[in-house]
PDB file of N, CA and C in Angstrom:
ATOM      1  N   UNK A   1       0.811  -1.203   0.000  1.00  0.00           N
ATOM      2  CA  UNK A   1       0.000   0.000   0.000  1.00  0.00           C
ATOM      3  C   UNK A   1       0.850   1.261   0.000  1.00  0.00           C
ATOM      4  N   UNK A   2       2.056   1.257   0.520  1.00  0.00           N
ATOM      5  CA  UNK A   2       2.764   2.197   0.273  1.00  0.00           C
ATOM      6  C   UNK A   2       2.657   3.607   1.437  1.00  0.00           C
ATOM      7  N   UNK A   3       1.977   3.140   2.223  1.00  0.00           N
ATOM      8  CA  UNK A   3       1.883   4.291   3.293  1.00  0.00           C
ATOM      9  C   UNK A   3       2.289   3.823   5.006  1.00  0.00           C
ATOM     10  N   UNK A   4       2.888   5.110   5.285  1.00  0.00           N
ATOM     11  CA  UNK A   4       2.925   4.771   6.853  1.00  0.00           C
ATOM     12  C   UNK A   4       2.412   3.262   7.854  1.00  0.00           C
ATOM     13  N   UNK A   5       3.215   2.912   8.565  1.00  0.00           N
ATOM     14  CA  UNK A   5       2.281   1.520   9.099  1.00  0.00           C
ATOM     15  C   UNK A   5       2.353   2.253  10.691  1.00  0.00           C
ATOM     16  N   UNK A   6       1.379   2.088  11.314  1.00  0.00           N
ATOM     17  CA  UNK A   6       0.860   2.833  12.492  1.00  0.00           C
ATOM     18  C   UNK A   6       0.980   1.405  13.860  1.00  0.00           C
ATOM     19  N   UNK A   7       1.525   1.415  15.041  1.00  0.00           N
ATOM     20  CA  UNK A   7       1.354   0.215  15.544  1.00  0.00           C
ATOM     21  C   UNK A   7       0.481   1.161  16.475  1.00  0.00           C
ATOM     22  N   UNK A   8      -0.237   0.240  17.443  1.00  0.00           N
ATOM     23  CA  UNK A   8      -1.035   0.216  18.532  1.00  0.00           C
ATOM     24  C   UNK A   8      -1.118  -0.266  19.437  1.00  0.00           C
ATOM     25  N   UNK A   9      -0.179  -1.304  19.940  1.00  0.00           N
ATOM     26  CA  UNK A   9      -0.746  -2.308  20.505  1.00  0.00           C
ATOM     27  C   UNK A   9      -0.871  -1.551  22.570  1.00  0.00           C
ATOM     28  N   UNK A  10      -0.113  -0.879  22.545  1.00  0.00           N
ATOM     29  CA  UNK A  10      -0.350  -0.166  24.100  1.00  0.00           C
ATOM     30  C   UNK A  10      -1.623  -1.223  24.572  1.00  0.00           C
ATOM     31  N   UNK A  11      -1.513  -1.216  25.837  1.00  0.00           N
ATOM     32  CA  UNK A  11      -2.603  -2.009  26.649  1.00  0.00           C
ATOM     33  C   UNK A  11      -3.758  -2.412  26.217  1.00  0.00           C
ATOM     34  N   UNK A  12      -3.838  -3.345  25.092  1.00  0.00           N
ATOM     35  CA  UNK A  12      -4.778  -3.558  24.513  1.00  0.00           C
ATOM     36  C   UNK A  12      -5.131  -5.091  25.401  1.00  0.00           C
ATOM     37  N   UNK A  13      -6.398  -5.098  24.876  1.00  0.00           N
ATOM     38  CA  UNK A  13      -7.292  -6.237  25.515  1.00  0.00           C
ATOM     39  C   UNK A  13      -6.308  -7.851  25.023  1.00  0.00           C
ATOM     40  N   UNK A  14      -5.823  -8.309  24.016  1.00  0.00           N
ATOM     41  CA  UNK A  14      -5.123  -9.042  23.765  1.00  0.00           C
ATOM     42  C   UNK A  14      -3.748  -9.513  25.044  1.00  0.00           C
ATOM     43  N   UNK A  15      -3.480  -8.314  25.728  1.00  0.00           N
ATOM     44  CA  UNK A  15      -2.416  -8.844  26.578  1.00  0.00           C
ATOM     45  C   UNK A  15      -2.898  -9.062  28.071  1.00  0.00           C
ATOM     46  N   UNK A  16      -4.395  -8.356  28.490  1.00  0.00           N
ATOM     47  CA  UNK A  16      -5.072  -9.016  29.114  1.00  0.00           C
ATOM     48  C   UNK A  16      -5.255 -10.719  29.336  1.00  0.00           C
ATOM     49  N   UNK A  17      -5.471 -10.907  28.003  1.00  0.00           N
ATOM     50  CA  UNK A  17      -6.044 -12.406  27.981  1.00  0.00           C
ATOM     51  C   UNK A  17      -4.784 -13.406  28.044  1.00  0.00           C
ATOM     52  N   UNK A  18      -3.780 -12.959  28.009  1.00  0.00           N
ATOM     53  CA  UNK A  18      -2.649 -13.731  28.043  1.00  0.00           C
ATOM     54  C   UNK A  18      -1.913 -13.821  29.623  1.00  0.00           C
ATOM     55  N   UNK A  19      -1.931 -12.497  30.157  1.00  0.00           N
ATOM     56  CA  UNK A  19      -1.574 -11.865  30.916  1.00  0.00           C
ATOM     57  C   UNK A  19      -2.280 -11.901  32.181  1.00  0.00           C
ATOM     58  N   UNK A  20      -3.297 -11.387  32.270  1.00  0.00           N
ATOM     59  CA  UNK A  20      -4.656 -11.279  33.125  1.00  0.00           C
ATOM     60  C   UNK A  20      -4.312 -10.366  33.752  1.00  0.00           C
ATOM     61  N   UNK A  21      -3.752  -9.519  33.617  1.00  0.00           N
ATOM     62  CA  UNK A  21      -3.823  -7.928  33.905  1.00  0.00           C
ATOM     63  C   UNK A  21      -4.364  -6.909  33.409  1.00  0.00           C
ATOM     64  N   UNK A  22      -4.212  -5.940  34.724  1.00  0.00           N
ATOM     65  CA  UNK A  22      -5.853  -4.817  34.308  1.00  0.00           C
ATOM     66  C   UNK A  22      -5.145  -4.027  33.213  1.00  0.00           C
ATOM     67  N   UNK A  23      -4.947  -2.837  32.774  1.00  0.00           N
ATOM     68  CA  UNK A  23      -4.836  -2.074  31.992  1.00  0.00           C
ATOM     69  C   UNK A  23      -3.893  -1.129  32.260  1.00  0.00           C
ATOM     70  N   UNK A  24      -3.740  -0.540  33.391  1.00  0.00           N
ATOM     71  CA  UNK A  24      -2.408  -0.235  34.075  1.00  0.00           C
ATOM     72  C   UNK A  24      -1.306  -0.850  34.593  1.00  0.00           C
ATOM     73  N   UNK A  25      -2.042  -2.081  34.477  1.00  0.00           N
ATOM     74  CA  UNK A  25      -0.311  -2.523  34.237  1.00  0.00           C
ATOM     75  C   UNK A  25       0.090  -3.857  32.827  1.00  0.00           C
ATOM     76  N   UNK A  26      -0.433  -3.200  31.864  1.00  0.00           N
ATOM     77  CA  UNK A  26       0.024  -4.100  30.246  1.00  0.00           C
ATOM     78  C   UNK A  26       1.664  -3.885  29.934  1.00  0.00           C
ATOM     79  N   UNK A  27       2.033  -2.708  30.601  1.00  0.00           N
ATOM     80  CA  UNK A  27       3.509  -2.141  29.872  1.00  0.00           C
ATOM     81  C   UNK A  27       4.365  -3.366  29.757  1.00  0.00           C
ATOM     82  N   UNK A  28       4.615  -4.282  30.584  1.00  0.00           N
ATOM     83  CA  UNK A  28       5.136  -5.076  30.113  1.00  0.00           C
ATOM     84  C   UNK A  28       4.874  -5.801  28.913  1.00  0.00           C
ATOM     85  N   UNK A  29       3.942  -6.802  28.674  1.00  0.00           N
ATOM     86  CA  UNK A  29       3.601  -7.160  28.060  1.00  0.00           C
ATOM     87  C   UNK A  29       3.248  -6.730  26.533  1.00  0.00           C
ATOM     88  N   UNK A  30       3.081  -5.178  26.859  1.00  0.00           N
ATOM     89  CA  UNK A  30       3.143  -4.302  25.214  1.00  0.00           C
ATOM     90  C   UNK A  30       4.158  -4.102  24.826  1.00  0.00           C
ATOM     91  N   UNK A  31       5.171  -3.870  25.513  1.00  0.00           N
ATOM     92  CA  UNK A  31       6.731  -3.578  25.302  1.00  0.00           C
ATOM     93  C   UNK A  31       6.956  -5.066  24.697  1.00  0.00           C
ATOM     94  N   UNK A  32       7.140  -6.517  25.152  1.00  0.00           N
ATOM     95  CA  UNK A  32       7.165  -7.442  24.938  1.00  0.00           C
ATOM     96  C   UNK A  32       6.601  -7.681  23.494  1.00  0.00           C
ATOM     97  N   UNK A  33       4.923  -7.640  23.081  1.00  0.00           N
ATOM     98  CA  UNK A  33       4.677  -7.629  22.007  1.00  0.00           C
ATOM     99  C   UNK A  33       5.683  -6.547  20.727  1.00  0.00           C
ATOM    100  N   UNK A  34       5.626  -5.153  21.339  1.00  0.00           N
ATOM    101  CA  UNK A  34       6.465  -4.392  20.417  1.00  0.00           C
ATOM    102  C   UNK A  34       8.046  -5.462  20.068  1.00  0.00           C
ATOM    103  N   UNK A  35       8.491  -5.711  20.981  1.00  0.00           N
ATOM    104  CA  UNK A  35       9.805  -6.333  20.264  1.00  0.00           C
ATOM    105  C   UNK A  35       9.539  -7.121  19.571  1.00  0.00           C
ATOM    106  N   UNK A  36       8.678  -8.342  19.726  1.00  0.00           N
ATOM    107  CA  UNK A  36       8.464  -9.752  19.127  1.00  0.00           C
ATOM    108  C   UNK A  36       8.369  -9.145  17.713  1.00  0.00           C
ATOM    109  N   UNK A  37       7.417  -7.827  17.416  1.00  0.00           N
ATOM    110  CA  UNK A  37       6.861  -7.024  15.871  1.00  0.00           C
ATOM    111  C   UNK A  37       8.559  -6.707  15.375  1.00  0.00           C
ATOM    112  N   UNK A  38       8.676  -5.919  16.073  1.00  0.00           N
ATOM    113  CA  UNK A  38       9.960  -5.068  15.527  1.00  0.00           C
ATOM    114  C   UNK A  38      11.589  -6.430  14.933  1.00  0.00           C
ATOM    115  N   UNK A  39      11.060  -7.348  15.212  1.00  0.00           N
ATOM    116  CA  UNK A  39      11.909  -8.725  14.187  1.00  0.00           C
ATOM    117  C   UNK A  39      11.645  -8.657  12.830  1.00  0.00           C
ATOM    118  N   UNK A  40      10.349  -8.032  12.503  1.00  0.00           N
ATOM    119  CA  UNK A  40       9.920  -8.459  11.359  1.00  0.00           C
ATOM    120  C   UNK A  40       9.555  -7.045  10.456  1.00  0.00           C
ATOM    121  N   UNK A  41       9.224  -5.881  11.159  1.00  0.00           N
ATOM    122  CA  UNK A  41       9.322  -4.720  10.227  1.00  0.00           C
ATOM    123  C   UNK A  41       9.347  -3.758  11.408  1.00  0.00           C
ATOM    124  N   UNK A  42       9.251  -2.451  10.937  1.00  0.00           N
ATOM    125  CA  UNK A  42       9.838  -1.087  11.615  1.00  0.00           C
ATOM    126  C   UNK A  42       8.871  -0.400  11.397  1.00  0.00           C
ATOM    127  N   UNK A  43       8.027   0.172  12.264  1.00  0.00           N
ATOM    128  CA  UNK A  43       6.658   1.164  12.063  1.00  0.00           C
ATOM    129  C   UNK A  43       7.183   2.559  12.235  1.00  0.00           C
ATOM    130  N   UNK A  44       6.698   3.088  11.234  1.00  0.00           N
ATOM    131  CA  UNK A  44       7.054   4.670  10.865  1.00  0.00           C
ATOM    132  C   UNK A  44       6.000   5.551  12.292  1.00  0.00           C
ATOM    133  N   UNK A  45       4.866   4.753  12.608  1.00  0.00           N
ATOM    134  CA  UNK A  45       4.068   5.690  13.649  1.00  0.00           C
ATOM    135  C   UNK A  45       3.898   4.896  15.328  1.00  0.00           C
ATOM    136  N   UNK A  46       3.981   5.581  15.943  1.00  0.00           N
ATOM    137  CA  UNK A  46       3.679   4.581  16.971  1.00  0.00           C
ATOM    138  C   UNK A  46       2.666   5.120  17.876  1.00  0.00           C
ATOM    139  N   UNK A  47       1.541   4.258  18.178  1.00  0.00           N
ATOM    140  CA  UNK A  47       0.705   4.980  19.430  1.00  0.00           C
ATOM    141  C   UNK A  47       1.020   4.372  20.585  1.00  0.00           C
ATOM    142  N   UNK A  48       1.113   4.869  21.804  1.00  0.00           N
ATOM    143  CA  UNK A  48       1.823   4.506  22.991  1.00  0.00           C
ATOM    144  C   UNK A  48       0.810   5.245  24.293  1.00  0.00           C
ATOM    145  N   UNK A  49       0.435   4.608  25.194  1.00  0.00           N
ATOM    146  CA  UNK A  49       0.703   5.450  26.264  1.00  0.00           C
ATOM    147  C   UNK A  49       1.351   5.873  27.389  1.00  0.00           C
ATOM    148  N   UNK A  50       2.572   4.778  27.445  1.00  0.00           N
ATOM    149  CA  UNK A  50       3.637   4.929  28.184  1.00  0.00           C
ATOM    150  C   UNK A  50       4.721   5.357  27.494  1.00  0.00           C
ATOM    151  N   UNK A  51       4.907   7.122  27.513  1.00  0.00           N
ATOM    152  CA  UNK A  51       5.640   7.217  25.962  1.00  0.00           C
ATOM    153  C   UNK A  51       7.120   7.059  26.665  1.00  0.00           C
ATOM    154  N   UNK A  52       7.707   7.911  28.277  1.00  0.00           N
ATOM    155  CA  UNK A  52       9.098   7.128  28.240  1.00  0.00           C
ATOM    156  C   UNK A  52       9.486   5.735  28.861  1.00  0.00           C
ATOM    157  N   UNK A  53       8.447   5.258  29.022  1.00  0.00           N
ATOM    158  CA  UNK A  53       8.742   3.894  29.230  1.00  0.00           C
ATOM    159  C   UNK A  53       8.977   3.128  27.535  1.00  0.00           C
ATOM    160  N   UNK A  54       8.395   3.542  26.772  1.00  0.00           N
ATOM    161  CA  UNK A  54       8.769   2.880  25.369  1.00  0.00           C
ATOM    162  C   UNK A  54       9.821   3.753  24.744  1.00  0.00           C
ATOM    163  N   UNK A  55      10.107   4.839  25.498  1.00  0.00           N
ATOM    164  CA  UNK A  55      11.224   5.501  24.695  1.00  0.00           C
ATOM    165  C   UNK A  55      12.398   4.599  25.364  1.00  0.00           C
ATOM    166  N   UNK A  56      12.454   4.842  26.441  1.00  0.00           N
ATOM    167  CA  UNK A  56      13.709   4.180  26.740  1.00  0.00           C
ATOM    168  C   UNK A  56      14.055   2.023  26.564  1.00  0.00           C
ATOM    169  N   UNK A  57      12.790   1.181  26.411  1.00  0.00           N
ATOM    170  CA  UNK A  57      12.869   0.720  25.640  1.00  0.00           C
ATOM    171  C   UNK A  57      13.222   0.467  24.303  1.00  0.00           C
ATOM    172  N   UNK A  58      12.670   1.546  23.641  1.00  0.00           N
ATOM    173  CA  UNK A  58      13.354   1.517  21.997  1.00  0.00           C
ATOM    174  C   UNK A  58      14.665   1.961  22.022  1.00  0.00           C
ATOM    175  N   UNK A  59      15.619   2.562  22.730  1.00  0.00           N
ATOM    176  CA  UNK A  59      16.829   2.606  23.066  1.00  0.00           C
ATOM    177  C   UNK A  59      17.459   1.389  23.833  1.00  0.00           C
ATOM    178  N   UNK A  60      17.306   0.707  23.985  1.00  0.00           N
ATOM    179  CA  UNK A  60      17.692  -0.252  24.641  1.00  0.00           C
ATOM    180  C   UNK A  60      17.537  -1.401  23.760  1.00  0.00           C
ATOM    181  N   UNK A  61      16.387  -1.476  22.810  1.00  0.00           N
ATOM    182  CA  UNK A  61      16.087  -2.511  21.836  1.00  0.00           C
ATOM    183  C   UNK A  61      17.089  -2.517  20.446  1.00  0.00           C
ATOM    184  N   UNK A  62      17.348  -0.343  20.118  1.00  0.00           N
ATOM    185  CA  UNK A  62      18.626  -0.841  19.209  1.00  0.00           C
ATOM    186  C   UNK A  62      19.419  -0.661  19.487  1.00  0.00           C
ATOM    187  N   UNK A  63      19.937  -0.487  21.127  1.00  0.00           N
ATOM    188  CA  UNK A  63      21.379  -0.560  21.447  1.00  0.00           C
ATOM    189  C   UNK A  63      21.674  -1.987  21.348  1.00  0.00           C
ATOM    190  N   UNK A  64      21.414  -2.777  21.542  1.00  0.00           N
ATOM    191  CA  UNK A  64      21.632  -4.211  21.413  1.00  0.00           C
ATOM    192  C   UNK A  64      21.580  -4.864  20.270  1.00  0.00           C
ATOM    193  N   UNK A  65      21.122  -4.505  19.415  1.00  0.00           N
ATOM    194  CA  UNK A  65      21.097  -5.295  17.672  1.00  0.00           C
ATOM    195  C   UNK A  65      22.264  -5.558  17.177  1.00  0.00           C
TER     196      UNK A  65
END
């Protein structure tokens, strides 16, 4: 399609069901999903609501590559 790819996954109901945690506390588990994604492509947008908890994650994810 040729346009921007947008991720989302911040505390979504999916890491609930895996997880069984409330919604304030997904960060793990979204951070977790974000890496497992980021093997396979690189999203130009990101929606977040833990923005320096995923900032300093994404520093830490390509300090190590």
């Amino acid at each position: 399609l040729h346009r921007p790819m947008l991720w989302g996954l911040s505390r979504k109901s999916f890491i609930d069901k895996r997880l069984g945690r409330a919604v304030e506390d997904r960060l793990a588990g979204g951070l977790a999903a974000y890496a497992s994604l980021l093997r396979c492509s690189t999203p130009q947008i990101w929606r977040v609501h833990d923005v320096c908890a995923t900032s300093d994650f994404l520093k830490m994810y390509t300090s190590v590559q």
